[in-house]
Protein backbone atom coordinates (compact mmCIF):
# COMPACT_ATOMS: atom_id res chain seq x y z
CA UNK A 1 -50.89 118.12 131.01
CA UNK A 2 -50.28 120.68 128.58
CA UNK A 3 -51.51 124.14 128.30
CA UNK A 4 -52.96 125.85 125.42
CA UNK A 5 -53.30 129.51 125.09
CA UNK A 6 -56.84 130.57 126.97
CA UNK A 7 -57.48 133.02 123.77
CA UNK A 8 -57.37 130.66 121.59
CA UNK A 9 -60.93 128.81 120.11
CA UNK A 10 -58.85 125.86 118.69
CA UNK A 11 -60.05 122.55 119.42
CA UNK A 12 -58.01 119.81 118.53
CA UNK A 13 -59.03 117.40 115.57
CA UNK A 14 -59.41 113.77 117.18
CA UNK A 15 -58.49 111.12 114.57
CA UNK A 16 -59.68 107.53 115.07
CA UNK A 17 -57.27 104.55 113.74
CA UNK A 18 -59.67 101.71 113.20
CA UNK A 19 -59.99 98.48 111.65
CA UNK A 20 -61.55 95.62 112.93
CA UNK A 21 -59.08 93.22 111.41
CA UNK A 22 -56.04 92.57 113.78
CA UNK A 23 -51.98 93.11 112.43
CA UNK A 24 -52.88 95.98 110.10
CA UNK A 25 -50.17 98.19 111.40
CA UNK A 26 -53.13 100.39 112.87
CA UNK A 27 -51.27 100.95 116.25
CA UNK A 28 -47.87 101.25 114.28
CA UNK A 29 -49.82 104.23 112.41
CA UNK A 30 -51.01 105.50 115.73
CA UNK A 31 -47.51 105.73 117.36
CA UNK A 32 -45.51 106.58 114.71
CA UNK A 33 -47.71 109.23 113.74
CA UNK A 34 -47.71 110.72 117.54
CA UNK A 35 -44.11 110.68 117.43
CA UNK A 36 -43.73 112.53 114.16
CA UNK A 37 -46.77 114.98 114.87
CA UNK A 38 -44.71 116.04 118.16
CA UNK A 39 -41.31 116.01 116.43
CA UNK A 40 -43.25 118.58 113.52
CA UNK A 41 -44.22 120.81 117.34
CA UNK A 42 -47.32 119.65 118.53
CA UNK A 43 -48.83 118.62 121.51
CA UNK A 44 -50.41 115.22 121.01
CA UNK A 45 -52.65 112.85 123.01
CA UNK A 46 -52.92 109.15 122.79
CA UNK A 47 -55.70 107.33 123.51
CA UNK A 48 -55.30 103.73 123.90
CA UNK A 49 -58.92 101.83 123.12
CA UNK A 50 -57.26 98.06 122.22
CA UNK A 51 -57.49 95.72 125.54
CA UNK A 52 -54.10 94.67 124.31
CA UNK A 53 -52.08 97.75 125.22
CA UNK A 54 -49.32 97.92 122.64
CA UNK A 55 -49.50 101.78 121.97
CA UNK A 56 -49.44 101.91 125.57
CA UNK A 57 -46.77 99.79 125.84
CA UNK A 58 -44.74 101.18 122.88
CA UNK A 59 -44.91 105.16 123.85
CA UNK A 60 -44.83 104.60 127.91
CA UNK A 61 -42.22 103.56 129.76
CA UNK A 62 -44.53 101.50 132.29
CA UNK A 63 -46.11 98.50 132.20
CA UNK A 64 -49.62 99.87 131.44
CA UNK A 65 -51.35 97.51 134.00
CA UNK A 66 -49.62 98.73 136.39
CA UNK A 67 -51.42 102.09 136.79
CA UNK A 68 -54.10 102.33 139.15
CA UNK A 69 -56.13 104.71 136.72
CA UNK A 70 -56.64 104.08 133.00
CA UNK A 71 -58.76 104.24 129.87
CA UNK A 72 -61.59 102.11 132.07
CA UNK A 73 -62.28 104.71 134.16
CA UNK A 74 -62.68 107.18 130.97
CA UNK A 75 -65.93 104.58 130.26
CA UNK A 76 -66.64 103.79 134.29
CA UNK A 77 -65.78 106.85 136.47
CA UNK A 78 -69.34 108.79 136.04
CA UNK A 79 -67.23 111.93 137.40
CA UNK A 80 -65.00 112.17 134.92
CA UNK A 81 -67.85 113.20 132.25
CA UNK A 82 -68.11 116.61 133.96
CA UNK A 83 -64.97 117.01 135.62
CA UNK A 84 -61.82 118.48 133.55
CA UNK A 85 -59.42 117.87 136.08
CA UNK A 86 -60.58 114.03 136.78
CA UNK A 87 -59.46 113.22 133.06
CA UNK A 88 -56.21 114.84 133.58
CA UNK A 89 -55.04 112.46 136.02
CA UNK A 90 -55.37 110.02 133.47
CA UNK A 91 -53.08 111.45 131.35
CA UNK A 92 -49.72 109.57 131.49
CA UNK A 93 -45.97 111.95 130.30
CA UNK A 94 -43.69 109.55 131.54
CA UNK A 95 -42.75 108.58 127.33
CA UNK A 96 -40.07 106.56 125.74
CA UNK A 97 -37.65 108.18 123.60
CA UNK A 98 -38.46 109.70 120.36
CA UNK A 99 -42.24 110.29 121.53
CA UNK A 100 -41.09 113.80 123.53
CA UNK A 101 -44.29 115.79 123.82
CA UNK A 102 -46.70 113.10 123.46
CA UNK A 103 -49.03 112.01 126.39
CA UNK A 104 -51.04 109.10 126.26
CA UNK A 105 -54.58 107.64 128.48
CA UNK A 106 -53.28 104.00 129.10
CA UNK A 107 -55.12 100.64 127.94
CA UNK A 108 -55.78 98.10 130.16
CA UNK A 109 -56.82 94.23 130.08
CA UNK A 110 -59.91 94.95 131.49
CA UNK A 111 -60.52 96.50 128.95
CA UNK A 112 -62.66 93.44 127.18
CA UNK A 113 -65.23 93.92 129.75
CA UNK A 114 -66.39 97.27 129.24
CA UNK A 115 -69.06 96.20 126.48
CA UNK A 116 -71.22 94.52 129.21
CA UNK A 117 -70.83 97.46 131.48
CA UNK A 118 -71.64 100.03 129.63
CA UNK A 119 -74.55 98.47 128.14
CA UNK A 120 -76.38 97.47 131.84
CA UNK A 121 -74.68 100.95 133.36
CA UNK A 122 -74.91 103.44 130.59
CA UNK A 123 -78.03 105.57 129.21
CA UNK A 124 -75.94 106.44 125.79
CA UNK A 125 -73.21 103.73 125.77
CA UNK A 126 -71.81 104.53 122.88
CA UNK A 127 -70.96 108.52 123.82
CA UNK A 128 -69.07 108.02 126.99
CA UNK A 129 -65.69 108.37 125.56
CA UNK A 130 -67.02 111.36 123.42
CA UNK A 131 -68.51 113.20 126.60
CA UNK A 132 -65.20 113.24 127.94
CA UNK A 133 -62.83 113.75 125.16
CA UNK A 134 -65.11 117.12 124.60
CA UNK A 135 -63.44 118.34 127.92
CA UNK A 136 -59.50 118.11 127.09
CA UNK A 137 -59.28 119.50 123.16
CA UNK A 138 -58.53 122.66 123.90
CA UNK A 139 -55.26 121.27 125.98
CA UNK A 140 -54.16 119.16 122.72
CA UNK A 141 -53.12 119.98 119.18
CA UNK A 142 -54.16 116.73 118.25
CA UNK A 143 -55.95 113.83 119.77
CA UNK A 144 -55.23 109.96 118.20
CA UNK A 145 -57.21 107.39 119.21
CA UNK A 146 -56.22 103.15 119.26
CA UNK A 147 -59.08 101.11 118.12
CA UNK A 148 -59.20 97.71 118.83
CA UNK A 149 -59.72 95.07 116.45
CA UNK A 150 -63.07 94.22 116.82
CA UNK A 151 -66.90 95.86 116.14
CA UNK A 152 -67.62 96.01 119.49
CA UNK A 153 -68.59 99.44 122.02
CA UNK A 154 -64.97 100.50 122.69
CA UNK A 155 -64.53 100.76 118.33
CA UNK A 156 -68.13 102.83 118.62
CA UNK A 157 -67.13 105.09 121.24
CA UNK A 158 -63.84 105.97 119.31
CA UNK A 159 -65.83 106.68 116.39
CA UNK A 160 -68.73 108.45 118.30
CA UNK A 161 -65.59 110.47 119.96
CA UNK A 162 -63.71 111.38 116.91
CA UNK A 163 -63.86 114.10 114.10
CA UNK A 164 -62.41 112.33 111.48
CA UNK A 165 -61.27 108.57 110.99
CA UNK A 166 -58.70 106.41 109.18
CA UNK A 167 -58.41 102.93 107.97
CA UNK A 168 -55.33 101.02 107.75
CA UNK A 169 -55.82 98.61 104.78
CA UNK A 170 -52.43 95.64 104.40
CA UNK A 171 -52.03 94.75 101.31
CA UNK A 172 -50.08 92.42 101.52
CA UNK A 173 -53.19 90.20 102.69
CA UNK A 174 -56.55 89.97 101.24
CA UNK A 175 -58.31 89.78 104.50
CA UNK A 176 -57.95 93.48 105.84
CA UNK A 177 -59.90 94.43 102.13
CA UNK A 178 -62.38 91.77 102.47
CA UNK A 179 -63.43 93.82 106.06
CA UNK A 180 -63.17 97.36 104.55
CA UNK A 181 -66.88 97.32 103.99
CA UNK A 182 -67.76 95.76 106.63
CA UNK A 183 -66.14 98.18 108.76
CA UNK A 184 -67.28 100.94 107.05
CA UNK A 185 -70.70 100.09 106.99
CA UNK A 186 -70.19 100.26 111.03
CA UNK A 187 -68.94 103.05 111.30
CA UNK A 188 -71.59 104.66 109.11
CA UNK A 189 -74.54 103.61 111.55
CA UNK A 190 -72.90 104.50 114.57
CA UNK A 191 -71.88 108.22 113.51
CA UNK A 192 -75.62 108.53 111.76
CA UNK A 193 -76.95 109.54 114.96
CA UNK A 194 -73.70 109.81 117.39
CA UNK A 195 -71.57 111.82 115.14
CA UNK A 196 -72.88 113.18 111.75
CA UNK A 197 -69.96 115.54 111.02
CA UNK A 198 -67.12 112.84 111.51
CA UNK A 199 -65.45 113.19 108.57
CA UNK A 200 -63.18 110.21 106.16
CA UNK A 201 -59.69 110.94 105.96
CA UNK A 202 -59.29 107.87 103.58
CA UNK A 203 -57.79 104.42 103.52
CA UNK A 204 -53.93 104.20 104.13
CA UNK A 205 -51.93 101.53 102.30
CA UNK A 206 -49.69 99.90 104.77
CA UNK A 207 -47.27 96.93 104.10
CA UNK A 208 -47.59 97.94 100.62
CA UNK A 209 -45.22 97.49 97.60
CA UNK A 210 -46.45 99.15 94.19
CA UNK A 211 -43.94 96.36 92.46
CA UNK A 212 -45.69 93.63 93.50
CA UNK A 213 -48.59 92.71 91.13
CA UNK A 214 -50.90 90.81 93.91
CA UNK A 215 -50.36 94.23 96.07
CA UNK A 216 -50.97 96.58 93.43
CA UNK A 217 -54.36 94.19 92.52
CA UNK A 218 -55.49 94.49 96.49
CA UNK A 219 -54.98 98.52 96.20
CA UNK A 220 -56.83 98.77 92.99
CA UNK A 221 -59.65 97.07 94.48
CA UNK A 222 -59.24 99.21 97.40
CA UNK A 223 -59.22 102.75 95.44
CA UNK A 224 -62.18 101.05 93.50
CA UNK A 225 -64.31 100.04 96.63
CA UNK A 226 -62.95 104.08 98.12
CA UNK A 227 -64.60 105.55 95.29
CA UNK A 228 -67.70 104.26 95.46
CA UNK A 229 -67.59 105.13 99.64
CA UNK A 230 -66.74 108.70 98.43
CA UNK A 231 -69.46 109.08 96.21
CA UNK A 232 -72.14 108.63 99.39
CA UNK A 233 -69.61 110.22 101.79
CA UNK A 234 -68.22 112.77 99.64
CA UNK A 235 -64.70 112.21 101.68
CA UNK A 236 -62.34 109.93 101.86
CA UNK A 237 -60.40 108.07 99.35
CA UNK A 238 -57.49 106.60 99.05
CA UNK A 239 -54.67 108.46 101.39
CA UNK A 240 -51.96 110.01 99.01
CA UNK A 241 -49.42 108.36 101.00
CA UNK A 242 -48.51 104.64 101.83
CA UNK A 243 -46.37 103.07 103.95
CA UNK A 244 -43.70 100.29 103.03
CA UNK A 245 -42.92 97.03 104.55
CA UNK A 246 -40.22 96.84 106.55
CA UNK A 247 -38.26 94.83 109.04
CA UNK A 248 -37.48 98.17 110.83
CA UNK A 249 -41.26 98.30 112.31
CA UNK A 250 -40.90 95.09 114.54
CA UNK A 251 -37.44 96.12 115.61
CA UNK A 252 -39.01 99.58 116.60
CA UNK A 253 -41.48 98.11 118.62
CA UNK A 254 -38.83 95.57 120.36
CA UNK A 255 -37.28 98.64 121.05
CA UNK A 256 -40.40 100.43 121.73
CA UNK A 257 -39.16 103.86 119.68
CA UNK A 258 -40.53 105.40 116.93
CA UNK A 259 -39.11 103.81 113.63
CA UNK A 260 -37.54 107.32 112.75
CA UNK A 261 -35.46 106.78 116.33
CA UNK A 262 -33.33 103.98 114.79
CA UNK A 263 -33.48 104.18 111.19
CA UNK A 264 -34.15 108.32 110.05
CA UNK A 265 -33.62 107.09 106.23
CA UNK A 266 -36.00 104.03 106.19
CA UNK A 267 -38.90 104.34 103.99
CA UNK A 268 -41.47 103.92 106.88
CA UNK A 269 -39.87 106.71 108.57
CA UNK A 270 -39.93 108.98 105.60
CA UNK A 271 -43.59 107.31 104.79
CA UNK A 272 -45.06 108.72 108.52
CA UNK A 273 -42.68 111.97 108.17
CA UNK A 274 -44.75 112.73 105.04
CA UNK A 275 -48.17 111.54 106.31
CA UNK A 276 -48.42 113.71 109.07
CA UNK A 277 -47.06 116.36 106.87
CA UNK A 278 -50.22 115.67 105.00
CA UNK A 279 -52.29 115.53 107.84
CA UNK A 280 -51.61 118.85 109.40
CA UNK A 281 -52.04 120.57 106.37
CA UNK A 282 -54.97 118.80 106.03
CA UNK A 283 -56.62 119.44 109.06
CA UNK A 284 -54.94 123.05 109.87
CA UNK A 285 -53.39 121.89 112.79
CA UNK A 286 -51.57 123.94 115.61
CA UNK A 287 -48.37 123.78 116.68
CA UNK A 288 -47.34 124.19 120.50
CA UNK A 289 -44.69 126.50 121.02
CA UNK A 290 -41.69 123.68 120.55
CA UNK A 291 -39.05 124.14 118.23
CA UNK A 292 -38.96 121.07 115.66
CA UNK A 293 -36.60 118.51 116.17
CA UNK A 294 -34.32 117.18 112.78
């Protein structure tokens, strides 16, 4: 696990990629973005919340069911609330290429049946993640967390957890919008009394293609619906950047590389390469001392 500088008071920011509609590109977001936040020199954690493992999957080189100790025991080991070290050993290194510098906490099937533990186990079910998250952001520049695609405990405890959030909005489909406020009516009641400072980042446009009318008709409504979240929220928005559609994003995945890895011209590539740009200006984020790669 990294180390940070002891003098330093940074904590890391710990964004939350949610949505609770599924194929959204929200854990193509989350690993892309990993992969260009470590390329731009910092030290980045992965948290993987979605029972389905595919940022797991995608950044590690094993089979994320096949470690003995993953995300359930951030939710079900009652030591590793207190204990530094006992969160560390959950911290997986051994990454695929193009995601140098990026760790990750590794999914797991079992996932699904946390909500029933938690709730007959847990005195503040919906703060466990946050309780131990709290321990390891002064080891990270930045923390990223995989929601899964459902309003359920694991999608409150991200957003409990986190100091600011995202949503990935496809255009290219009506049903991610339809959700939007839905979702961010959620996430509203659970950070009321869980997490009052978690701040918007915005909605990000993925899939998207400003030359199609239909898409351009889905973002409208999407800025529209933004502005009136922003007015209560006084955050958020629409992100200035979208990203494209492209076939490059499966074959990525196949591959399990960032998209940059095996296309550094493709407009998804540039899209994320600008993004985080955004993002760490943004949020004032740290850089580890690693040169940027080209």
């Amino acid at each position: 696990m990294p180390n940070k500088q002891e003098e330093t008071q940074y904590l890391a920011p710990i964004i939350a990629c949610a949505n609770h509609k599924g194929g959204v590109a929200k854990t193509t977001t989350v690993v892309n973005l990993a992969a260009e936040f470590s390329r731009k020199g910092c030290s980045v954690l992965v948290v993987d919340l979605d029972p389905q493992g595919n940022a797991s999957s995608h950044i590690g080189k094993i089979d994320p069911n096949m470690y003995e100790k993953n995300a359930m025991n951030l939710f079900c080991d009652r030591n590793t609330r207190l204990d530094k070290r006992l969160v560390a050993e959950l911290i997986q290194t051994d990454v695929n290429p193009g995601f140098e510098n990026v760790s990750y906490i590794p999914s797991s099937e079992d996932m699904d049946s946390i909500t029933e533990t938690l709730r007959t186990k847990s005195n503040r079910p919906v703060e466990e993640l946050k309780a131990r998250l709290q321990l390891i952001r002064d080891v990270f520049d930045i923390i990223l967390i995989d929601c899964p695609p459902s309003l359920n405990l694991l999608t409150g405890n991200a957003i409990s957890a986190a100091t600011h959030y995202i949503i990935p909005v496809d255009t290219s489909t009506d049903y991610s919008r339809s959700g939007l406020l839905r979702l961010a009516n959620f996430i509203e009641y659970t950070s009321t009394d869980t997490n009052p400072d978690l701040m918007y980042l915005g909605a990000l446009l993925t899939r998207h293609s400003a030359s199609i009318n239909a898409q351009k008709a889905v973002a409208f409504e999407v800025s529209s619906i933004e502005e009136n979240m922003r007015g209560s929220t006084g955050n958020g928005g629409v992100l200035p950047v979208y990203i494209h559609n492209s076939s490059k994003v499966g074959e990525a995945s196949i591959l399990r590389v960032p998209v940059r890895k095996i296309a550094r011209s493709n407009k998804v590539a540039e899209d994320y390469k600008n993004l985080a740009h955004f993002l760490m200006e943004k949020l004032a984020l740290q850089k580890s001392m690693i040169d940027e790669v080209a």
